[in-house]
Protein backbone atom coordinates (compact mmCIF):
# COMPACT_ATOMS: atom_id res chain seq x y z
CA UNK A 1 -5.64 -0.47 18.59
CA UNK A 2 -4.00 2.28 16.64
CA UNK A 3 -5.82 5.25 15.17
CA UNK A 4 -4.22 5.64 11.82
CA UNK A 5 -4.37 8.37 9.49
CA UNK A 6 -4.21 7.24 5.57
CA UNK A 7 -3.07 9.98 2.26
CA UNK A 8 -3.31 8.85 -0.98
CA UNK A 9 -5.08 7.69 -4.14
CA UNK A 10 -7.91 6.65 -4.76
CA UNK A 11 -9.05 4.37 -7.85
CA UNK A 12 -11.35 1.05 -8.42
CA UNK A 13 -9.62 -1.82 -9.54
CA UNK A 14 -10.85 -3.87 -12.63
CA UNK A 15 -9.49 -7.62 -12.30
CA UNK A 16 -9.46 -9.55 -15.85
CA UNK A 17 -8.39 -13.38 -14.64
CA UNK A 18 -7.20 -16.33 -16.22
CA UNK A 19 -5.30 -14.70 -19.24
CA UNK A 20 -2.73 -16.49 -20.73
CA UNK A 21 0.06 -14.33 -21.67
CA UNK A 22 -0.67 -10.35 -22.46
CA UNK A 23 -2.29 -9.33 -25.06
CA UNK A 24 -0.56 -7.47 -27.99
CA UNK A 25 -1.91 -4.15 -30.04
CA UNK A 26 -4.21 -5.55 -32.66
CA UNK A 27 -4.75 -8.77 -31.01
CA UNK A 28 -7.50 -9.94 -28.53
CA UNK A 29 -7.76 -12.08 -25.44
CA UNK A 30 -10.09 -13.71 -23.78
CA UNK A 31 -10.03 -13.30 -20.16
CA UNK A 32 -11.98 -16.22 -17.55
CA UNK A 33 -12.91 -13.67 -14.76
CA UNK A 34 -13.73 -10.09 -14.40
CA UNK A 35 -14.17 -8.52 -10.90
CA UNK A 36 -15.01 -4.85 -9.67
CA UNK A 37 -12.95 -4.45 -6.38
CA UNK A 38 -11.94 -1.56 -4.35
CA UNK A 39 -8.76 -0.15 -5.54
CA UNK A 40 -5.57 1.62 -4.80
CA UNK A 41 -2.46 1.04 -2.61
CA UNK A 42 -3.62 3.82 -0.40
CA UNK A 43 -7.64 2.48 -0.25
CA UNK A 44 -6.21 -1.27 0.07
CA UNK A 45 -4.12 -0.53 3.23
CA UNK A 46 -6.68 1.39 5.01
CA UNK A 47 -9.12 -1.10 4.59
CA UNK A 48 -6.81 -4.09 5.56
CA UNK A 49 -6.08 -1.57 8.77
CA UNK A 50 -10.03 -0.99 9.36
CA UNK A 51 -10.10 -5.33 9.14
CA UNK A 52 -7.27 -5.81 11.52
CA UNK A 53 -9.47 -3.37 14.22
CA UNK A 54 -7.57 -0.11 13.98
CA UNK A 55 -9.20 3.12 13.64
CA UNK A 56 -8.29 4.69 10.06
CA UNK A 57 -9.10 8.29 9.03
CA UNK A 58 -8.95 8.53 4.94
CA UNK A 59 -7.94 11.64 3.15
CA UNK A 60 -7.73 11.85 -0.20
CA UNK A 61 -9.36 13.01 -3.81
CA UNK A 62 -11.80 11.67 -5.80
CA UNK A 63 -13.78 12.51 -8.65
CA UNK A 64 -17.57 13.28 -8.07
CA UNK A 65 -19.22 10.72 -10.07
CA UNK A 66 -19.83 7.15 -9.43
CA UNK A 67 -16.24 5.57 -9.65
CA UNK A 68 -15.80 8.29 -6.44
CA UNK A 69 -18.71 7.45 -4.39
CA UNK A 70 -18.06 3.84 -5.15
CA UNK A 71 -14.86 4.21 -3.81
CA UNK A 72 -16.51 6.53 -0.55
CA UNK A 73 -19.01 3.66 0.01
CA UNK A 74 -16.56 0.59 0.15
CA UNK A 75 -14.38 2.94 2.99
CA UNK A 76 -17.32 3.61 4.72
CA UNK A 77 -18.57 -0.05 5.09
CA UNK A 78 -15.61 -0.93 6.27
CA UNK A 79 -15.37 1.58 9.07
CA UNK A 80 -12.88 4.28 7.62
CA UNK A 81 -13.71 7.85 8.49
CA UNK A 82 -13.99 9.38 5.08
CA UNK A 83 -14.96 12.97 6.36
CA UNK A 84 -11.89 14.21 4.62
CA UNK A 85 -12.92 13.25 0.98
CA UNK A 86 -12.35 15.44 -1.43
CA UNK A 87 -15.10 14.67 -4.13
CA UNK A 88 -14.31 16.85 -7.07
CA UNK A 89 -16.40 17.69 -9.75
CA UNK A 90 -13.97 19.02 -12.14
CA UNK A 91 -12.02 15.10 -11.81
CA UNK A 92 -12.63 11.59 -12.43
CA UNK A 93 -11.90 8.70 -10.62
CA UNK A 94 -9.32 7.11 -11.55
CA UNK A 95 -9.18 3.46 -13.05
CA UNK A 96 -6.90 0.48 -12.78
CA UNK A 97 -7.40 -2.63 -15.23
CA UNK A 98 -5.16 -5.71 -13.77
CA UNK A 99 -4.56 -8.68 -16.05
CA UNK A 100 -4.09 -11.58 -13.98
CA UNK A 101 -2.28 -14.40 -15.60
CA UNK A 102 -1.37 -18.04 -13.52
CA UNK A 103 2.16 -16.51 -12.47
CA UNK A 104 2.19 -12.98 -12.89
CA UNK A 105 -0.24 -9.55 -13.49
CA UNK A 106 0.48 -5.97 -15.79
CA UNK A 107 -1.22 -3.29 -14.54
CA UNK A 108 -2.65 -0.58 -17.03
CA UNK A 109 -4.10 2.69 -14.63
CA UNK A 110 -6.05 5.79 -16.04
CA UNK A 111 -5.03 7.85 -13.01
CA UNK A 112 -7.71 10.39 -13.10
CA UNK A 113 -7.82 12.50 -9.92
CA UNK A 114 -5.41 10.14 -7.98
CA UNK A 115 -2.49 13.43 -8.71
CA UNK A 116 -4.39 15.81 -7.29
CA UNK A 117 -4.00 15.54 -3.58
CA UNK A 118 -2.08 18.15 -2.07
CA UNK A 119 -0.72 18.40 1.87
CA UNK A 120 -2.83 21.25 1.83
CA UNK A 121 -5.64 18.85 1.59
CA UNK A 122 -4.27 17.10 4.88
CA UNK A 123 -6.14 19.55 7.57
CA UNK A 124 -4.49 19.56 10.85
CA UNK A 125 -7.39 18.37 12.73
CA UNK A 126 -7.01 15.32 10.71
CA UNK A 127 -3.74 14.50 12.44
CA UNK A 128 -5.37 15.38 16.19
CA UNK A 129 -5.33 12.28 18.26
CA UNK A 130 -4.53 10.32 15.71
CA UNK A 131 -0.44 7.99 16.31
CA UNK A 132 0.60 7.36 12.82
CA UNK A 133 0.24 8.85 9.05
CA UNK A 134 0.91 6.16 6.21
CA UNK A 135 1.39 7.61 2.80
CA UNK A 136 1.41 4.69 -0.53
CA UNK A 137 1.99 5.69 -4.30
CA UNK A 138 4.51 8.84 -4.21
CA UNK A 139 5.46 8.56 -7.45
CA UNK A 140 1.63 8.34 -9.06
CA UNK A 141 0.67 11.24 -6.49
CA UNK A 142 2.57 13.86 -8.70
CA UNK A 143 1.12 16.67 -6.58
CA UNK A 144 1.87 15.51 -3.19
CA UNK A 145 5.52 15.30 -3.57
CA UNK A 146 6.90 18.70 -3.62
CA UNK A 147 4.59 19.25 -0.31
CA UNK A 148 5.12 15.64 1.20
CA UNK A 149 8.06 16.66 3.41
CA UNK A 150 5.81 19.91 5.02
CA UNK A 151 3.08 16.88 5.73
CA UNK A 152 5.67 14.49 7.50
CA UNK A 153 6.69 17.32 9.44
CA UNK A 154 3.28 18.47 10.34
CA UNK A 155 2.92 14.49 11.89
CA UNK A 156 6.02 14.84 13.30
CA UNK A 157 5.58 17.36 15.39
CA UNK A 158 1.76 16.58 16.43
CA UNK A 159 3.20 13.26 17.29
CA UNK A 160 2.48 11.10 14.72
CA UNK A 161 5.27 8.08 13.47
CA UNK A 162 5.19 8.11 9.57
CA UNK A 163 5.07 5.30 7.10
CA UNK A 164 5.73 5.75 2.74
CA UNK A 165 5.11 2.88 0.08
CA UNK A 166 6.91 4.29 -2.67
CA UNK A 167 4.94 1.96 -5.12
CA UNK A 168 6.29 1.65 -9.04
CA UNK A 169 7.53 5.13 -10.63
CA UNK A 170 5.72 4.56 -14.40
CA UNK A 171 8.07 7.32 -15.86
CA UNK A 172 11.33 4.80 -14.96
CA UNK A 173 13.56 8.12 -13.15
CA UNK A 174 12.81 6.58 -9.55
CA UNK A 175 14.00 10.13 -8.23
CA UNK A 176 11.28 12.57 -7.74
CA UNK A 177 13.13 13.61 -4.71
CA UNK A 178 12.30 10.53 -2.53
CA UNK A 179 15.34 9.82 -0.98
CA UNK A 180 15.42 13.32 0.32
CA UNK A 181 12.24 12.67 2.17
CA UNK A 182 13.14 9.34 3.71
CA UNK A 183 15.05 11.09 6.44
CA UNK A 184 11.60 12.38 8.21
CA UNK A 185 10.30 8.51 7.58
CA UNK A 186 9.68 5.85 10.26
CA UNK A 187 8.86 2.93 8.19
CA UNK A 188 9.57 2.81 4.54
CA UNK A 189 7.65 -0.12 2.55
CA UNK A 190 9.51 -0.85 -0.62
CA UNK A 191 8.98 -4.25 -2.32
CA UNK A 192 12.15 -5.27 -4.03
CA UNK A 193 12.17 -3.87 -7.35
CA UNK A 194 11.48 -0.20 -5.99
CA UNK A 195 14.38 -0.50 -3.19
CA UNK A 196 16.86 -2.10 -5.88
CA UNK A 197 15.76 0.72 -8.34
CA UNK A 198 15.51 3.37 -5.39
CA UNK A 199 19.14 2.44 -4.33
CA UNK A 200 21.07 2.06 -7.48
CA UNK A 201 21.91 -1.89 -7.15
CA UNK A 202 20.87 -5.01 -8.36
CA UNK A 203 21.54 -6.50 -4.77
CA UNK A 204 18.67 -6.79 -2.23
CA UNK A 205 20.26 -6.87 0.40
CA UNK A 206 22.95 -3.60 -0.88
CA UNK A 207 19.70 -1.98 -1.58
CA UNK A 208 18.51 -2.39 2.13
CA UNK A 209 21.41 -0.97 4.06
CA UNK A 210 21.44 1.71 1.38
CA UNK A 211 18.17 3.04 1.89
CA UNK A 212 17.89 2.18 5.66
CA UNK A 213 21.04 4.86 6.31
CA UNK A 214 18.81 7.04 5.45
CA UNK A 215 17.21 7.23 8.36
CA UNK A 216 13.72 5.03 7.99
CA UNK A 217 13.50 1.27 9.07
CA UNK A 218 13.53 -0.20 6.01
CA UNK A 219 11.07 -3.30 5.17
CA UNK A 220 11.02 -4.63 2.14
CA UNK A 221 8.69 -7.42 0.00
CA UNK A 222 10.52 -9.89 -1.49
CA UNK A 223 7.87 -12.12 -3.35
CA UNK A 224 8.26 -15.71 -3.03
CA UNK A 225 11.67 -15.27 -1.30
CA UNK A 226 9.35 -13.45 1.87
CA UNK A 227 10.53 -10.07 3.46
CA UNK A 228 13.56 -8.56 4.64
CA UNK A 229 14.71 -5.85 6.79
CA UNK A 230 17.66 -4.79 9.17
CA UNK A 231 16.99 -5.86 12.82
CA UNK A 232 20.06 -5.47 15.43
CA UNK A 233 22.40 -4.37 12.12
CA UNK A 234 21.87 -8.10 10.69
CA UNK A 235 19.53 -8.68 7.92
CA UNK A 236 16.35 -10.73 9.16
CA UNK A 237 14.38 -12.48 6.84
CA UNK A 238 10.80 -14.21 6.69
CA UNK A 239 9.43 -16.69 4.22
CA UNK A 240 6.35 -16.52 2.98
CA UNK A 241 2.95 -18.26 4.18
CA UNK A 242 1.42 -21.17 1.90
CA UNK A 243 -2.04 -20.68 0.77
CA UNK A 244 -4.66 -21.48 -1.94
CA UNK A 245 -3.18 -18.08 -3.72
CA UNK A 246 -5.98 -16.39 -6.79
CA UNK A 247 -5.04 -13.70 -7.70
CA UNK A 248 -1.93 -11.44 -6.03
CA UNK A 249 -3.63 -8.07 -6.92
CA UNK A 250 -3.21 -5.54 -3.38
CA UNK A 251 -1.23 -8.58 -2.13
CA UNK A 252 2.12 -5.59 -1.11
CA UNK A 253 -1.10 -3.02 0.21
CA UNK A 254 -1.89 -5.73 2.61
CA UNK A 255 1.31 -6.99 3.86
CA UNK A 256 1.85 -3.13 4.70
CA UNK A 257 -1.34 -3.11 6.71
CA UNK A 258 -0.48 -6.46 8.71
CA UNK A 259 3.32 -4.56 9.62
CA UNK A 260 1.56 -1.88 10.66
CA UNK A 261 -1.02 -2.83 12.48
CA UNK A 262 1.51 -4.79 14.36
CA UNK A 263 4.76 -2.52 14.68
CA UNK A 264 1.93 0.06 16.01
CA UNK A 265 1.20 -2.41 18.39
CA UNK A 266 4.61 -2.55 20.13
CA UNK A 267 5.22 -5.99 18.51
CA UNK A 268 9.00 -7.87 18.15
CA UNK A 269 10.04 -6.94 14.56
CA UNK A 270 9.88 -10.62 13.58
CA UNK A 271 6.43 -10.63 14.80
CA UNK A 272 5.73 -7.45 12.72
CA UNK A 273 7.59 -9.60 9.67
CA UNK A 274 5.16 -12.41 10.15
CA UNK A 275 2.13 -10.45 10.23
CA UNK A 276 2.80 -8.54 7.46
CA UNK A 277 3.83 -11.91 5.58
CA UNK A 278 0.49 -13.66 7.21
CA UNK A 279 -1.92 -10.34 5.87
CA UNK A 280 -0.22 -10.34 2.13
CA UNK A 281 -0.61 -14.28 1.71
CA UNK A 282 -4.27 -14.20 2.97
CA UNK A 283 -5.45 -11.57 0.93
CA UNK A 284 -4.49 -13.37 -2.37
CA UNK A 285 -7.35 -15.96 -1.42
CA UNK A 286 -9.89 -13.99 -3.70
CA UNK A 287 -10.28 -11.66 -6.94
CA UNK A 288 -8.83 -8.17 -5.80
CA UNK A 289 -6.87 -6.59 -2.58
CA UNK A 290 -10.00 -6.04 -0.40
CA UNK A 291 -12.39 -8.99 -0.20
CA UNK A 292 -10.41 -11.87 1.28
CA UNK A 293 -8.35 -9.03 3.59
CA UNK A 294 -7.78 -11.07 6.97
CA UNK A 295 -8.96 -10.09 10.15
CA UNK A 296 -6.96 -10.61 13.36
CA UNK A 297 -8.60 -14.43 14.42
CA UNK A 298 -7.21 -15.49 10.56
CA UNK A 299 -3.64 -14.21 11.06
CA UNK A 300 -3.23 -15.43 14.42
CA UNK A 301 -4.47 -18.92 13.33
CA UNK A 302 -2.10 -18.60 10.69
CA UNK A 303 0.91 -17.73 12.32
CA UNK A 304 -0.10 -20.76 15.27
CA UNK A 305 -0.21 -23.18 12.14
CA UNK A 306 3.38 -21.87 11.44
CA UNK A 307 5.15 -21.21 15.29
């Protein structure tokens, strides 16, 4: 197993299910579910990781007060080194509220201290014996992206491969300098809205051997039509896996985590497609990214169910 180092955001995530349609400024809703879950791209992925048996090292900022240690406490059950937590008593925590409807979810974040981490805040002795650094949400982590390149080349050079989920960009530029970074990126982790955004084309496919000559391998979410990526210079493709789907929320964090956990594992890259596929449509079996997150036995029984 991989020892994996994990930068980014931290938030908890406030599922509302069951809403049909969203609600409009002086209207109200009634929602048939509420949840308190774990939150974040960066907190989802890590904990999928910890699930799937590899050691993961978190690092990132978090308000001292009890949306923080909440957030500390879920890591920490599920194995993450947390040593690295900033807890800051000058920031909040920040907040997501998802409103899950039958075929879709909005997302409405209060992002509290999730800007503030800073490479600075990445010591080096983080990176020691670790083999990869995954980085999720550049364009919510507003202070980590004029030092983001130093980090990747601090891996880099201590040996480290280096993953980036760009996530959504809320301000609609989808520049930020991004693409300038991609060329010190191993694995970049688009879903296809960002990469079609990202690349300047309404094409999927254009939008994948844009961003992939760039440098990165480029892997990209597709929803219902699977995931894509270049393999040999021809696109591969994998559907999707059929389950009793509840609610999507984290569904992207977790896909990430299954690629990862594989492609760090010396796997095919259509193996590393179909666990990444496998991880994303098991975690949609409950309320929230974290508590249905599969462990190895579920994937593989998966996968043997579709071989």
């Amino acid at each position: 197993m991989s020892t994996i180092v994990v930068a980014g955001e931290m938030n908890v995530d406030l599922i509302l299910t069951g809403i049909d349609g969203a609600p409009a400024f002086g209207t109200e809703r009634l929602a048939r579910g509420a949840s308190q879950v774990p939150g974040s791209s960066s907190m989802i992925c890590a904990m999928g990781l910890a699930r799937l048996g590899d050691t993961v090292r978190f690092i990132g900022r978090a308000g001292d007060d009890e949306r923080g240690r909440y957030c500390v406490a879920a890591l920490r059950e599920a194995g993450i080194d947390t040593a690295a937590v900033i807890m800051d008593a000058d920031q909040e925590t920040g907040l997501t509220v998802a409103l899950s409807g039958a075929h879709d979810r909005a997302l409405v974040t209060y992002p509290g201290a999730i800007a503030a981490l800073h490479a600075s805040d990445v010591p080096d002795a983080a990176l020691v014996g670790a083999t990869h650094l995954h980085v999720s949400s550049y364009f919510l982590q507003t202070n980590l992206q004029g030092s983001i390149a130093a980090l990747f080349g601090r891996a880099r050079a201590a040996g480290l491969s280096v993953s980036l989920d760009p996530g959504f960009d809320p301000d609609g530029t989808w520049d930020a300098g991004l693409l300038e970074v991609l060329p010190l990126v191993d694995v970049f982790l688009p879903n296809a809205l960002e990469a079609c955004a990202l690349a300047g084309t309404d094409d999927v496919e254009a939008a994948l051997h844009r961003l992939a000559s760039l440098g990165p391998a480029v892997v990209i979410k597709h929803g219902r039509e699977g995931c894509l990526t270049l393999h040999d210079g021809a696109v591969l493709r994998v559907p999707t896996f059929r389950v009793d789907a509840i609610d999507t929320t984290g569904a992207g964090d977790n896909f990430n985590a299954g690629f990862l956990h594989a492609w760090l594992g010396g796997q095919p890259m259509a193996t590393c497609l179909r666990w990444a596929a496998a991880c994303g449509a098991l975690s949609t079996r409950a309320l929230g990214g974290t508590p249905a997150q599969a462990g190895r036995e579920e994937v593989l029984a998966l996968l043997g169910v579709y071989a």
